[in-house]
C-alpha atoms as a PDB file:
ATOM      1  CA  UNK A   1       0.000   0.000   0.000  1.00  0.00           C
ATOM      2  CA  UNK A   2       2.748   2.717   0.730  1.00  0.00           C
ATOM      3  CA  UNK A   3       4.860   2.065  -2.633  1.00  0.00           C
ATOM      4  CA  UNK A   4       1.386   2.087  -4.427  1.00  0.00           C
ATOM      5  CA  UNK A   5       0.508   5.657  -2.246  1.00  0.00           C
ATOM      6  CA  UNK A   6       3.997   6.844  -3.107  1.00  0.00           C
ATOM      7  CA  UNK A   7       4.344   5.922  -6.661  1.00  0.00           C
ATOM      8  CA  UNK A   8       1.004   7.614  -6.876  1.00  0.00           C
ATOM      9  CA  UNK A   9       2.446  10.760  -4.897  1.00  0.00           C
ATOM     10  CA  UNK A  10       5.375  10.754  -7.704  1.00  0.00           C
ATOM     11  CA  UNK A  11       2.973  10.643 -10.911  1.00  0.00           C
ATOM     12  CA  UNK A  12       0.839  13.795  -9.399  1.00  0.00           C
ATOM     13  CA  UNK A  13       4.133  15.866  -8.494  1.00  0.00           C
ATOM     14  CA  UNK A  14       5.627  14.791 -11.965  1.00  0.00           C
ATOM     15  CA  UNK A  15       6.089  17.064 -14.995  1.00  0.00           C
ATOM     16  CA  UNK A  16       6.216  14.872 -18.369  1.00  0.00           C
ATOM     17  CA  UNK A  17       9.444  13.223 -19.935  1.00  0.00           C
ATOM     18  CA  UNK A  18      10.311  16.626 -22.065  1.00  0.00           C
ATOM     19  CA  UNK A  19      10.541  18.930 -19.508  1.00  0.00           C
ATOM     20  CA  UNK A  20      12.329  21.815 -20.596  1.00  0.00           C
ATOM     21  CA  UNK A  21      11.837  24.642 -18.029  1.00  0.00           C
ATOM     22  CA  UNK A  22       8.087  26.343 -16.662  1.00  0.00           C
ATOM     23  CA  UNK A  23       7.154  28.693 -19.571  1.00  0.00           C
ATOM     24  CA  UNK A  24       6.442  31.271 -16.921  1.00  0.00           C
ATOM     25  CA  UNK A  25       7.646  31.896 -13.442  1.00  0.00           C
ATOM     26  CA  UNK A  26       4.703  32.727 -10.514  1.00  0.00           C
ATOM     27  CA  UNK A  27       6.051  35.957  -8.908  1.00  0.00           C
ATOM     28  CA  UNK A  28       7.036  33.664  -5.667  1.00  0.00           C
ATOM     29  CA  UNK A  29       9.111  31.929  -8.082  1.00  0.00           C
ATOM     30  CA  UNK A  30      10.838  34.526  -9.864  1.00  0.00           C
ATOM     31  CA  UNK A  31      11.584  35.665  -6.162  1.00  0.00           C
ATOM     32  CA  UNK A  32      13.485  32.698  -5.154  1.00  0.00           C
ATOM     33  CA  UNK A  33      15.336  31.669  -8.419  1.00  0.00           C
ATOM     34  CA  UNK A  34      15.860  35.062 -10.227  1.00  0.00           C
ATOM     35  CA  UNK A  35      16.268  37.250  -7.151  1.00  0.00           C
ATOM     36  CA  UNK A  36      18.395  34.990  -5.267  1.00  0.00           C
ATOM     37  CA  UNK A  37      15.351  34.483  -2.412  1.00  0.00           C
ATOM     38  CA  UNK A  38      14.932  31.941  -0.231  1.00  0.00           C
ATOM     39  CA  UNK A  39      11.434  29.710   0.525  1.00  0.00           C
ATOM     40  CA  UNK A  40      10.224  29.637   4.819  1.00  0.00           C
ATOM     41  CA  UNK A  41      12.180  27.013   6.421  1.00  0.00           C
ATOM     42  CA  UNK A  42       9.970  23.601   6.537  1.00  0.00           C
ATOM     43  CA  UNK A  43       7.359  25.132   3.480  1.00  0.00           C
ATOM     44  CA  UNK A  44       8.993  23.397   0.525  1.00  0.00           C
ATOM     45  CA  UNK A  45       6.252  20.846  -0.813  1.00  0.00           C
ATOM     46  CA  UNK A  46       9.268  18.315  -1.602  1.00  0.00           C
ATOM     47  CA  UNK A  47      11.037  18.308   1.919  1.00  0.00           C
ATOM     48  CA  UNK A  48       9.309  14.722   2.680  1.00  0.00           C
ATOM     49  CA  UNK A  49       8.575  13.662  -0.589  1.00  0.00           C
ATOM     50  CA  UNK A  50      11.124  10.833  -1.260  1.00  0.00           C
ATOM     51  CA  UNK A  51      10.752   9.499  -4.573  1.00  0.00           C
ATOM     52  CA  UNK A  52      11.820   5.897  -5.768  1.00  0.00           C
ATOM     53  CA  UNK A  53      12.810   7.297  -9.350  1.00  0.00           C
ATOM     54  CA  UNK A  54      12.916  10.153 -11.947  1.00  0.00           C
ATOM     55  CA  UNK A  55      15.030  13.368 -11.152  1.00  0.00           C
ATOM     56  CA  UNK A  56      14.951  16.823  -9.784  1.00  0.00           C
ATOM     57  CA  UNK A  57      15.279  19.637 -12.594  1.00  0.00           C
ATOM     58  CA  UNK A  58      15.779  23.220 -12.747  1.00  0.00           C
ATOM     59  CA  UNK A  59      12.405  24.435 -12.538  1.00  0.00           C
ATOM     60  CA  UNK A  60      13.408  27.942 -14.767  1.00  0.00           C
ATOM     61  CA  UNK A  61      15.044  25.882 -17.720  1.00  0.00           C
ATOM     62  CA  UNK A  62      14.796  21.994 -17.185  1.00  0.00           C
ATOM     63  CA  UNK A  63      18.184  21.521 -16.541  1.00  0.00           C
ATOM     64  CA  UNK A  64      18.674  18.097 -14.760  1.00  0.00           C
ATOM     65  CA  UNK A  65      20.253  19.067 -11.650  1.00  0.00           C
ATOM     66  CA  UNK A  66      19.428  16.061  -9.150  1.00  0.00           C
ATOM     67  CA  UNK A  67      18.877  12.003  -8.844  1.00  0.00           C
ATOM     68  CA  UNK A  68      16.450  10.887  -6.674  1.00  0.00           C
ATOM     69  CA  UNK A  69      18.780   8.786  -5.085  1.00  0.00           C
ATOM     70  CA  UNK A  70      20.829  11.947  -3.970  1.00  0.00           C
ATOM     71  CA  UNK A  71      17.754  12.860  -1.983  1.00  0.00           C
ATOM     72  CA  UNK A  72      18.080  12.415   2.020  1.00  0.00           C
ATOM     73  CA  UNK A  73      16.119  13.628   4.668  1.00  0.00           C
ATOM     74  CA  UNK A  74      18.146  15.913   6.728  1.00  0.00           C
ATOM     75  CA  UNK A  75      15.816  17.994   8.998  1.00  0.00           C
ATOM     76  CA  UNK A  76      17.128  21.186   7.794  1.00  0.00           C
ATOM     77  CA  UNK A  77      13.810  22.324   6.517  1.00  0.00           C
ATOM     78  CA  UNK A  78      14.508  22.372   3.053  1.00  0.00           C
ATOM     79  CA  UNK A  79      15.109  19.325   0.395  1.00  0.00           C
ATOM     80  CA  UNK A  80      18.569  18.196   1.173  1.00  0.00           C
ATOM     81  CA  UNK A  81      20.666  16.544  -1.880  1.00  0.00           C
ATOM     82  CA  UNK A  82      24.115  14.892  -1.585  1.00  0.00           C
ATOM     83  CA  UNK A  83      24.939  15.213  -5.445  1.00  0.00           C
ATOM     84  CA  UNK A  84      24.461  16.441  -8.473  1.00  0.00           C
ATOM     85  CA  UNK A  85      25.001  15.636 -11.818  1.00  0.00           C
ATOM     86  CA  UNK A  86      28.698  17.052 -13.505  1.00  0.00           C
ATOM     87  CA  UNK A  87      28.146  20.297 -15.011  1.00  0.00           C
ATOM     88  CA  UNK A  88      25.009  21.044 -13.209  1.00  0.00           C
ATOM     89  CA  UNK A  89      25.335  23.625 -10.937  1.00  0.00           C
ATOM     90  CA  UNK A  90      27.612  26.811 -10.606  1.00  0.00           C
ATOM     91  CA  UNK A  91      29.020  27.384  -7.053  1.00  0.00           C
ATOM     92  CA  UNK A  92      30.291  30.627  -5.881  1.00  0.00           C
ATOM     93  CA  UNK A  93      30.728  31.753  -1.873  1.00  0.00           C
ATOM     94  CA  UNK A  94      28.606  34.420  -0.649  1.00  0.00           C
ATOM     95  CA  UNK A  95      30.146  38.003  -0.092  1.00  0.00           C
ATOM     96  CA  UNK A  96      27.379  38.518   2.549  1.00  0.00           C
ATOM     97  CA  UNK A  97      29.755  37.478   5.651  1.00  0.00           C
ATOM     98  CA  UNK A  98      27.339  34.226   5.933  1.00  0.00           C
ATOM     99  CA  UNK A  99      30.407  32.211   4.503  1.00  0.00           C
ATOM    100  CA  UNK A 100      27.547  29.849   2.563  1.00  0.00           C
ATOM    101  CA  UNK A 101      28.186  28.399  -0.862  1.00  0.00           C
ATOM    102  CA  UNK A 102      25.405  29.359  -3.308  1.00  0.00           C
ATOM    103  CA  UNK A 103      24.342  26.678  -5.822  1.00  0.00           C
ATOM    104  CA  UNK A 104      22.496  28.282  -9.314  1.00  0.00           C
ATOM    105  CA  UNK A 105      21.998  26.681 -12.022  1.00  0.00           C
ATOM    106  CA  UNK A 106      24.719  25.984 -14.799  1.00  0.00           C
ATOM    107  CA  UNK A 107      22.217  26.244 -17.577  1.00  0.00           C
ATOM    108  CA  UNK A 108      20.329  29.702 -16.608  1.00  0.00           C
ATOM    109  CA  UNK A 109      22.058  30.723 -13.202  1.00  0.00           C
ATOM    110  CA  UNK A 110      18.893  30.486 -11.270  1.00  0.00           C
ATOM    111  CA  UNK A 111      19.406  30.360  -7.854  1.00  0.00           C
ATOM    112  CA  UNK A 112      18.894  26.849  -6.650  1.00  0.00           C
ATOM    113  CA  UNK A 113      20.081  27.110  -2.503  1.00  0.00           C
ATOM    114  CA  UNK A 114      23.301  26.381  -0.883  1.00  0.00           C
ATOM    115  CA  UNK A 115      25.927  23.833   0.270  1.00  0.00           C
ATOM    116  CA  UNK A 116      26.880  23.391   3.638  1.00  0.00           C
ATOM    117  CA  UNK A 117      30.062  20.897   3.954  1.00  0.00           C
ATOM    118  CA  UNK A 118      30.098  18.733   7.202  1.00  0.00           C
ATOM    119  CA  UNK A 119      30.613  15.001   7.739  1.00  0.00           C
ATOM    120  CA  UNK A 120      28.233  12.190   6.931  1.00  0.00           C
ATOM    121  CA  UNK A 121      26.744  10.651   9.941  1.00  0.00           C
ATOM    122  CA  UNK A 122      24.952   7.352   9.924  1.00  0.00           C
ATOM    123  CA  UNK A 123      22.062   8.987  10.648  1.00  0.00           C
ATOM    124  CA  UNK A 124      21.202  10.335   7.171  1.00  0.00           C
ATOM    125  CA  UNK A 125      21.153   8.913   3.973  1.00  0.00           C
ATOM    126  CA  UNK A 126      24.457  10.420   2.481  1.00  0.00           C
ATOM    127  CA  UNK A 127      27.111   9.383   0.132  1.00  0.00           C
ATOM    128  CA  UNK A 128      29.518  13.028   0.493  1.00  0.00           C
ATOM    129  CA  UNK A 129      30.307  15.258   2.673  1.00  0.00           C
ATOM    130  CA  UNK A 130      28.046  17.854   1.030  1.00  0.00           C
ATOM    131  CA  UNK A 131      24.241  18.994   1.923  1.00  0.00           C
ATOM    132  CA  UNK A 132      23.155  20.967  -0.816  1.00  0.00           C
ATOM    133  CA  UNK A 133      19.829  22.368   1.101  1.00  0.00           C
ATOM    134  CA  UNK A 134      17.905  23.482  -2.092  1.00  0.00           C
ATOM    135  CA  UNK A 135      14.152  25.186  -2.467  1.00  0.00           C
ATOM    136  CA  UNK A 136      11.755  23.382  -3.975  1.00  0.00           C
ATOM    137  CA  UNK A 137      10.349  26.180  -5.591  1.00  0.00           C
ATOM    138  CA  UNK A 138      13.292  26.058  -7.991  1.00  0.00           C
ATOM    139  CA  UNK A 139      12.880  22.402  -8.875  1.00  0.00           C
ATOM    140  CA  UNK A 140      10.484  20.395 -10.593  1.00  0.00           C
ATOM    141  CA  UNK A 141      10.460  16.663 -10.463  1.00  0.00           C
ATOM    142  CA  UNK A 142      10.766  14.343 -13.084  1.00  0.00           C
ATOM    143  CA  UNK A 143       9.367  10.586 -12.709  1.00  0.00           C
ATOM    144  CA  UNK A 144      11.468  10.261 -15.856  1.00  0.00           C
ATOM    145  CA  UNK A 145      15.154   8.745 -16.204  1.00  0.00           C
ATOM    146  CA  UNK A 146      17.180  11.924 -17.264  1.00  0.00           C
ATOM    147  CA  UNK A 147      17.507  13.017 -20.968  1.00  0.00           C
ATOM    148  CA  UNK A 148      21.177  11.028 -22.401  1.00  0.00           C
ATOM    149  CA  UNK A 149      23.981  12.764 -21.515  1.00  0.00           C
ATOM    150  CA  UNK A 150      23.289  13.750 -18.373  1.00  0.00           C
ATOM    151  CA  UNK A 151      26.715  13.494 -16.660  1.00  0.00           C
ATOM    152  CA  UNK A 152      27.453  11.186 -13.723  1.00  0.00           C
ATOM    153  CA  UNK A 153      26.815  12.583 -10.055  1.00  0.00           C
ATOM    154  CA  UNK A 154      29.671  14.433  -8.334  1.00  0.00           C
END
């Protein structure tokens, strides 16, 4: 009953196999990714969601950013990743005194989140040292495997 209730979960928060970006931003939207904004802490409708396949994609351009298997629940209040695909995202430190690492997007430098570097525990589900805390405003899901030549996760 719960892989049938999450599978279903996955289909309804899906967009289609050609994703290629939202034609249009909401104003909320165009906030977060093209003004560098940030979404309230635990509002984020894919902070629980854990899908069993598909990808996580720029929601501005379609740009696969994120596997599903990189997804891990880290009670930070935001979706937390522990990868991305090569040549995904653009990294730069903040010059705000915060000393975070802002992730945008390689394809149309929307802003995505940040990475936070600290040590895998046991108690997540992490493969690096990385927590790339991202707002789910700027992604959109993808049941889909990505398009070829995504590059491998780094």
């Amino acid at each position: 009953r719960r892989q049938q209730e999450l599978r279903e979960l996955e289909d309804k928060l899906s967009e289609s196999v050609s994703f290629a970006g939202k034609a249009a931003l909401s104003a909320e939207e165009v906030r977060i990714i093209e003004r560098r904004g940030t979404e309230a802490q635990g509002s984020g409708e894919y902070i629980d969601f854990a899908p069993q396949r598909g990808y996580f994609a720029c929601k501005k351009c379609g740009r696969p950013i994120y596997s599903s298997e990189a997804k891990f629940k880290s009670g930070c209040g935001w979706p937390a990743f522990d990868k991305c695909f090569a040549g995904s995202i653009v990294t730069r430190l903040e010059d705000d005194g915060t000393r975070r690492t802002e992730i945008t997007c390689a394809g149309c430098g929307g802003h995505l989140g940040h990475i936070f570097e600290e040590a895998a525990t046991p108690l997540f589900k992490k493969r690096s040292d990385q927590r790339h805390c991202a707002n789910s405003m700027a992604l959109q899901y993808v049941k889909h495997d990505p398009p070829g030549g995504t590059g491998e996760e780094t």
